[in-house]
Protein backbone atom coordinates (compact mmCIF):
# COMPACT_ATOMS: atom_id res chain seq x y z
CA UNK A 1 -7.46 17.70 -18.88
CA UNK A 2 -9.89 19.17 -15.78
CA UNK A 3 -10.72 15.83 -15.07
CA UNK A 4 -6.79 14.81 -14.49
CA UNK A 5 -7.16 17.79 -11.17
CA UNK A 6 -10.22 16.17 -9.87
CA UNK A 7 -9.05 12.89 -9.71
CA UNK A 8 -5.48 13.78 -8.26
CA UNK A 9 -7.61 16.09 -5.54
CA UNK A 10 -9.77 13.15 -4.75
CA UNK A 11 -6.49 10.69 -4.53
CA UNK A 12 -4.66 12.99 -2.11
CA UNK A 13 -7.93 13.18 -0.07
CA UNK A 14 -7.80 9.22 0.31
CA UNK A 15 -4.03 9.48 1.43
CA UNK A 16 -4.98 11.85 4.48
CA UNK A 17 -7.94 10.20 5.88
CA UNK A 18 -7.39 12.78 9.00
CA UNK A 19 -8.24 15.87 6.54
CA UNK A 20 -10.74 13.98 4.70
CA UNK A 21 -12.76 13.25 8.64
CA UNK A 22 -12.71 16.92 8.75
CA UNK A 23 -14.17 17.63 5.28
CA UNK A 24 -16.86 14.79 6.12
CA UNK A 25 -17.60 15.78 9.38
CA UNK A 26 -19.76 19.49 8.55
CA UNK A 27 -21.79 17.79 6.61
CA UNK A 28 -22.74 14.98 8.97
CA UNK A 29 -22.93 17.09 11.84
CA UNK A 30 -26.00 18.72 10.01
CA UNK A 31 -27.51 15.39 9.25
CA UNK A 32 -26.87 14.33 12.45
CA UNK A 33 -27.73 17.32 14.61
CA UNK A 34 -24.54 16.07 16.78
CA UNK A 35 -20.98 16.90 16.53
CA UNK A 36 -19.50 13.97 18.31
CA UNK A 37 -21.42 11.35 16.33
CA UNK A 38 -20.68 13.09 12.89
CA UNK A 39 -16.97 13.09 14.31
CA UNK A 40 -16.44 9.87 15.29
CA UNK A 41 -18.68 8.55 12.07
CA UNK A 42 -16.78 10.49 9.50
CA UNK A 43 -13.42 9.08 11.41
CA UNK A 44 -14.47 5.16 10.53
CA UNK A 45 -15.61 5.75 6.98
CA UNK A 46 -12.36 8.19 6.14
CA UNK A 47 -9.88 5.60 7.70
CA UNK A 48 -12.04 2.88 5.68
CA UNK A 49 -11.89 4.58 2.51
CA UNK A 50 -8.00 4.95 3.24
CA UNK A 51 -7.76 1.09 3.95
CA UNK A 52 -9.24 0.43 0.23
CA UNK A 53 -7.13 3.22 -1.21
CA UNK A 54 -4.53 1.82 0.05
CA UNK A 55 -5.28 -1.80 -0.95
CA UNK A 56 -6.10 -0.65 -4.31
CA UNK A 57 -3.14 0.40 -4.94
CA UNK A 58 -0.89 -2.67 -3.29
CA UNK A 59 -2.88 -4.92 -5.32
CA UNK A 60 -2.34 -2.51 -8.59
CA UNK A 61 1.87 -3.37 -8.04
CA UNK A 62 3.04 -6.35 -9.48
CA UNK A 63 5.77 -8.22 -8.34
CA UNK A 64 8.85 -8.31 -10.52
CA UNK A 65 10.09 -12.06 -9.61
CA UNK A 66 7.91 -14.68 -8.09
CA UNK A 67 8.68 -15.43 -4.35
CA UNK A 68 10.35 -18.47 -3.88
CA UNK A 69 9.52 -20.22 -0.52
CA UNK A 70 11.60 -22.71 -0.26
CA UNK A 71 14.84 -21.00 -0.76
CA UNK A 72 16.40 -19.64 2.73
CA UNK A 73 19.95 -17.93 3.24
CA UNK A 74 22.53 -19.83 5.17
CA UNK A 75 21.88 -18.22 7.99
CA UNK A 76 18.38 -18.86 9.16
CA UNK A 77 18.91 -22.63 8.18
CA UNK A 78 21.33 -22.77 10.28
CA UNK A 79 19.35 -20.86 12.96
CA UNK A 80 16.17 -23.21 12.24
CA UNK A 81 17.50 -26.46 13.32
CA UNK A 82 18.16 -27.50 16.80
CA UNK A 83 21.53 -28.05 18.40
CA UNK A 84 22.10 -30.67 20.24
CA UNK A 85 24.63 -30.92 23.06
């Protein structure tokens, strides 16, 4: 499918927010008319876009056992209470 190479393209894009500043930043130095603002703005919204890439995905995992809270290894109980001398 063509579609399949557009989407993978885009997905690698939100992985490497550095590369994806770059891309952003030609454009917005145009609209702009300033190299530093179009750098520093394409900077925020590519690391942003990584965040909910990123996000997306963690939430897209589910978790394979349920997380028990209460349960602690012998250790750390042992560490957690106070010693008295």
């Amino acid at each position: 499918l063509p579609g399949c190479r557009y989407q993978d393209a885009m997905k690698q894009l939100a992985r490497k927010p550095f590369f994806l500043a770059l891309l952003m930043s030609l454009p917005l130095w145009i609209v702009f008319n300033n190299f530093i603002v179009a750098i520093m703005v394409s900077l925020l919204v590519a690391f942003f876009i990584s965040m909910c890439y990123s996000l997306y995905t963690i939430k897209q995992i589910k978790p394979e056992a349920p997380h028990q809270a209460d349960t602690q290894n012998p250790d750390e109980s042992e560490s957690s209470t106070p010693h008295n001398k």
